[in-house]
C-alpha atoms as a PDB file:
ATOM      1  CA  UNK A   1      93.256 141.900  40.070  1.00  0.00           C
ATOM      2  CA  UNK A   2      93.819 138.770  41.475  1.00  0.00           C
ATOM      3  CA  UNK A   3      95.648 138.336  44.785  1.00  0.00           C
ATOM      4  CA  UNK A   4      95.683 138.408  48.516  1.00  0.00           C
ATOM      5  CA  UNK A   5      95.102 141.191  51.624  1.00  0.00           C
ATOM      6  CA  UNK A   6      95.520 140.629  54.525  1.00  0.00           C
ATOM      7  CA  UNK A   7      94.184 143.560  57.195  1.00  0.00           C
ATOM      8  CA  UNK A   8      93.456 144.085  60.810  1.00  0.00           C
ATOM      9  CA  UNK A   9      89.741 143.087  59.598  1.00  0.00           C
ATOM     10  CA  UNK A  10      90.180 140.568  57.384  1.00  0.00           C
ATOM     11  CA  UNK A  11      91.569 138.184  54.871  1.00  0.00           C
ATOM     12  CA  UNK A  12      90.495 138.255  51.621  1.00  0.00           C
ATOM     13  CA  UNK A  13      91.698 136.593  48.465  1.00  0.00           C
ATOM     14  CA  UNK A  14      90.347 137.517  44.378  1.00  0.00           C
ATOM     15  CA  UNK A  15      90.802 135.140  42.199  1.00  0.00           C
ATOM     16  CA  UNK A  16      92.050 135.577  38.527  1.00  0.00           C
ATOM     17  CA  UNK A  17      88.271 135.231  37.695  1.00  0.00           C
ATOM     18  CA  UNK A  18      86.844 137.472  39.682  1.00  0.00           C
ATOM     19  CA  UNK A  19      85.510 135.992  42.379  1.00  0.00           C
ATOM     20  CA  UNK A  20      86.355 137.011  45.974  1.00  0.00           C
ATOM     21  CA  UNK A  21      86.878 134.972  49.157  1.00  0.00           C
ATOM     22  CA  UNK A  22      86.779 136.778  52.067  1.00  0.00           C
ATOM     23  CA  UNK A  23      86.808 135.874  56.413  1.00  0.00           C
ATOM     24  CA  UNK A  24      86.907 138.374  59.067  1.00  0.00           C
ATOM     25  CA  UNK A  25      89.362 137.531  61.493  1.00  0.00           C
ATOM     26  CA  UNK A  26      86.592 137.779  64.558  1.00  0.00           C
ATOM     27  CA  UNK A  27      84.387 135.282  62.554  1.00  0.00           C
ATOM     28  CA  UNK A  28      86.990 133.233  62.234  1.00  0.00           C
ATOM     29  CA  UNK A  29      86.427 129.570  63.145  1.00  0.00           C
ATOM     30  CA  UNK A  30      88.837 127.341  62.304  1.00  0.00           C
ATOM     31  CA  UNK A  31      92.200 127.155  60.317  1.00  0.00           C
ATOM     32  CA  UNK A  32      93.520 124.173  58.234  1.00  0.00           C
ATOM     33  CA  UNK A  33      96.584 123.182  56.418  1.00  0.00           C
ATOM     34  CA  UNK A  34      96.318 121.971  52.989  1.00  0.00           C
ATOM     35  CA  UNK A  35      99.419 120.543  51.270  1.00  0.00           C
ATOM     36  CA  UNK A  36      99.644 118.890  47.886  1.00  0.00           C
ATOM     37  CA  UNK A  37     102.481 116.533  46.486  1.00  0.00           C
ATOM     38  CA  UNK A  38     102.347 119.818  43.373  1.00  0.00           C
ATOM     39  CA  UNK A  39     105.761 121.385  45.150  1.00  0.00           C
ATOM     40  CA  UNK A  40     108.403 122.116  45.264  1.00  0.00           C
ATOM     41  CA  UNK A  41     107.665 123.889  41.350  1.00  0.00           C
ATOM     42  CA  UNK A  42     104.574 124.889  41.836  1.00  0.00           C
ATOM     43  CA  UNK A  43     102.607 125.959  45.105  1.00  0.00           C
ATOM     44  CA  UNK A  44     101.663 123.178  47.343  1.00  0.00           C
ATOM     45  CA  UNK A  45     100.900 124.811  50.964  1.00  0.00           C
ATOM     46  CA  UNK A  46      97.293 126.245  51.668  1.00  0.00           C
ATOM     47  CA  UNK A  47      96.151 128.092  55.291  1.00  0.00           C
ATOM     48  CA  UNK A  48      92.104 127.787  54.522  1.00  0.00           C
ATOM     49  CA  UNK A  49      90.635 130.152  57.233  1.00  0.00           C
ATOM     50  CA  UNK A  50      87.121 129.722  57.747  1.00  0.00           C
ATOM     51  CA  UNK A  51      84.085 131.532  59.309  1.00  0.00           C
ATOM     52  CA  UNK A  52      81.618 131.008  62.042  1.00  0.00           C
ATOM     53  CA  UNK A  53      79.285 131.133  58.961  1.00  0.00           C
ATOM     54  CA  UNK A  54      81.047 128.377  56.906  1.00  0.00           C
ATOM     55  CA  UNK A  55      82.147 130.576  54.473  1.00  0.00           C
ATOM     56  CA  UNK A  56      86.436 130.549  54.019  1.00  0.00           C
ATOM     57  CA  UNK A  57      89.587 131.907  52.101  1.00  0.00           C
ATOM     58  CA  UNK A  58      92.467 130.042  50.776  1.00  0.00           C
ATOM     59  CA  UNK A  59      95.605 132.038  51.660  1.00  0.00           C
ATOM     60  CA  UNK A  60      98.517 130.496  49.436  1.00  0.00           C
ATOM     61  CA  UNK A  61     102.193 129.833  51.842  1.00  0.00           C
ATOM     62  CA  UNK A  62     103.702 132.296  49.081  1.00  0.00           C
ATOM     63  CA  UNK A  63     101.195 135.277  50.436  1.00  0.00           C
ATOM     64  CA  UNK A  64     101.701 134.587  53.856  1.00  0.00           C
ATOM     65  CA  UNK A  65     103.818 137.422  55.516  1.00  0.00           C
ATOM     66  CA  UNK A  66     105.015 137.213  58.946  1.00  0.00           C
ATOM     67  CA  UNK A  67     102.633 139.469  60.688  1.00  0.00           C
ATOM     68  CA  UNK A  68      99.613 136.729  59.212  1.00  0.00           C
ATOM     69  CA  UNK A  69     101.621 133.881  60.410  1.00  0.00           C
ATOM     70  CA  UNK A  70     102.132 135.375  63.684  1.00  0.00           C
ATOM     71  CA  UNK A  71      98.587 136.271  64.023  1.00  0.00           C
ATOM     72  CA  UNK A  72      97.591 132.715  63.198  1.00  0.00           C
ATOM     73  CA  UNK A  73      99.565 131.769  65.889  1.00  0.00           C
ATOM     74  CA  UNK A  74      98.567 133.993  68.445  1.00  0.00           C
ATOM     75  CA  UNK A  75      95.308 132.123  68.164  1.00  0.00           C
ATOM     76  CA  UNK A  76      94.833 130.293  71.626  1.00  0.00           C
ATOM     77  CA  UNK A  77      95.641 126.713  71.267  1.00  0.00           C
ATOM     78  CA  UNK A  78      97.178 127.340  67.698  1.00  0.00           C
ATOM     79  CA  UNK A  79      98.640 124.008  67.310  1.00  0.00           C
ATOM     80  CA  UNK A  80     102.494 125.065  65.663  1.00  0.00           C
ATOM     81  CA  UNK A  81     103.402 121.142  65.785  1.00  0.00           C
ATOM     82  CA  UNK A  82     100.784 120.519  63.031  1.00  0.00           C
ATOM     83  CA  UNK A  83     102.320 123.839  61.210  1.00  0.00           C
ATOM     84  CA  UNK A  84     105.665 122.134  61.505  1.00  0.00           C
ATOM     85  CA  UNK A  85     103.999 118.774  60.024  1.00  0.00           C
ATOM     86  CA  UNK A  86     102.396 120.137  57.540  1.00  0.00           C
ATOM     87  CA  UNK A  87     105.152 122.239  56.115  1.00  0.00           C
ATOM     88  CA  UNK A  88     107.583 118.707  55.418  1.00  0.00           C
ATOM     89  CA  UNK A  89     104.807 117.041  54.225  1.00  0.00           C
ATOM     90  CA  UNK A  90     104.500 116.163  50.528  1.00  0.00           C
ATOM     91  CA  UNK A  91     101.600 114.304  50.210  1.00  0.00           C
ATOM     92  CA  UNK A  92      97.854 115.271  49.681  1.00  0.00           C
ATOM     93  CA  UNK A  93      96.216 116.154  53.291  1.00  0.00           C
ATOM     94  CA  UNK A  94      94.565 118.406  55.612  1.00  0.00           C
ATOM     95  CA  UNK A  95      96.041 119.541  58.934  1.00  0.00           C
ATOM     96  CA  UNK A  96      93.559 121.008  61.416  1.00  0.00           C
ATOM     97  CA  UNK A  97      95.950 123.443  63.057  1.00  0.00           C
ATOM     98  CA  UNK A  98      93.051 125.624  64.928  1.00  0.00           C
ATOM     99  CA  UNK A  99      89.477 125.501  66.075  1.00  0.00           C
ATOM    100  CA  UNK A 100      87.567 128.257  68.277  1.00  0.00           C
ATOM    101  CA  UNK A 101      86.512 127.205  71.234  1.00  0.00           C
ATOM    102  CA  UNK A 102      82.833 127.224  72.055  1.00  0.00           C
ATOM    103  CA  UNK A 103      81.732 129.909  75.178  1.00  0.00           C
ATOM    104  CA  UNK A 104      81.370 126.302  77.231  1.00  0.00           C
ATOM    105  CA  UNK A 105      85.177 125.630  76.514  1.00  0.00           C
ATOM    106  CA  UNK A 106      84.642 123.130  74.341  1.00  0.00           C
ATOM    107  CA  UNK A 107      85.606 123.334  70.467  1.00  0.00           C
ATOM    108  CA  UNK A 108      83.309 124.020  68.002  1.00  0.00           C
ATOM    109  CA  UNK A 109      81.991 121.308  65.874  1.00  0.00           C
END
């Protein structure tokens, strides 16, 4: 069944093939924005979550509930201008919106 779940422990999204993408939330590395110019008929606004390990999920705008939004940005130095960007934008592009910091304080690469 294809779809998304989003849990204390995890996002994970099946796709109508099959296939499964899955992060934990405390692997979680970095979150993007990616918007299309596909809307407003079809979907055109993508949070891509991905792991310490490289490995992601695509979480369409139309399965993101409140509680994931808010737990996006509860993220330290979740950047909700970049949200707010990337939501009027109807173009092709990426928005880095979040990246974990490094135990140094620096961001990750």
């Amino acid at each position: 069944m294809a779809g998304v779940e989003i849990t204390d422990t995890f996002v994970r999204r099946t796709l109508a093939d099959g296939r499964v993408e899955e992060v934990a939330w405390r692997e979680l590395a970095e979150v993007r924005i990616i918007t299309t110019a596909d809307g407003p008929f079809a979907e055109d606004v993508f949070f891509v979550l991905i792991g310490a390990t490289g490995k992601g999920c695509v979480v369409p705008h139309s399965a993101a509930d409140p509680a994931f939004l808010g737990r996006l940005q509860a993220l330290p130095g979740f950047d909700n201008e970049k949200v707010v960007e990337a939501m009027v934008c109807t173009a092709d592009r990426q928005f880095l919106v979040w990246r974990a910091q490094r135990p140094d304080g620096g961001r990750a690469n």
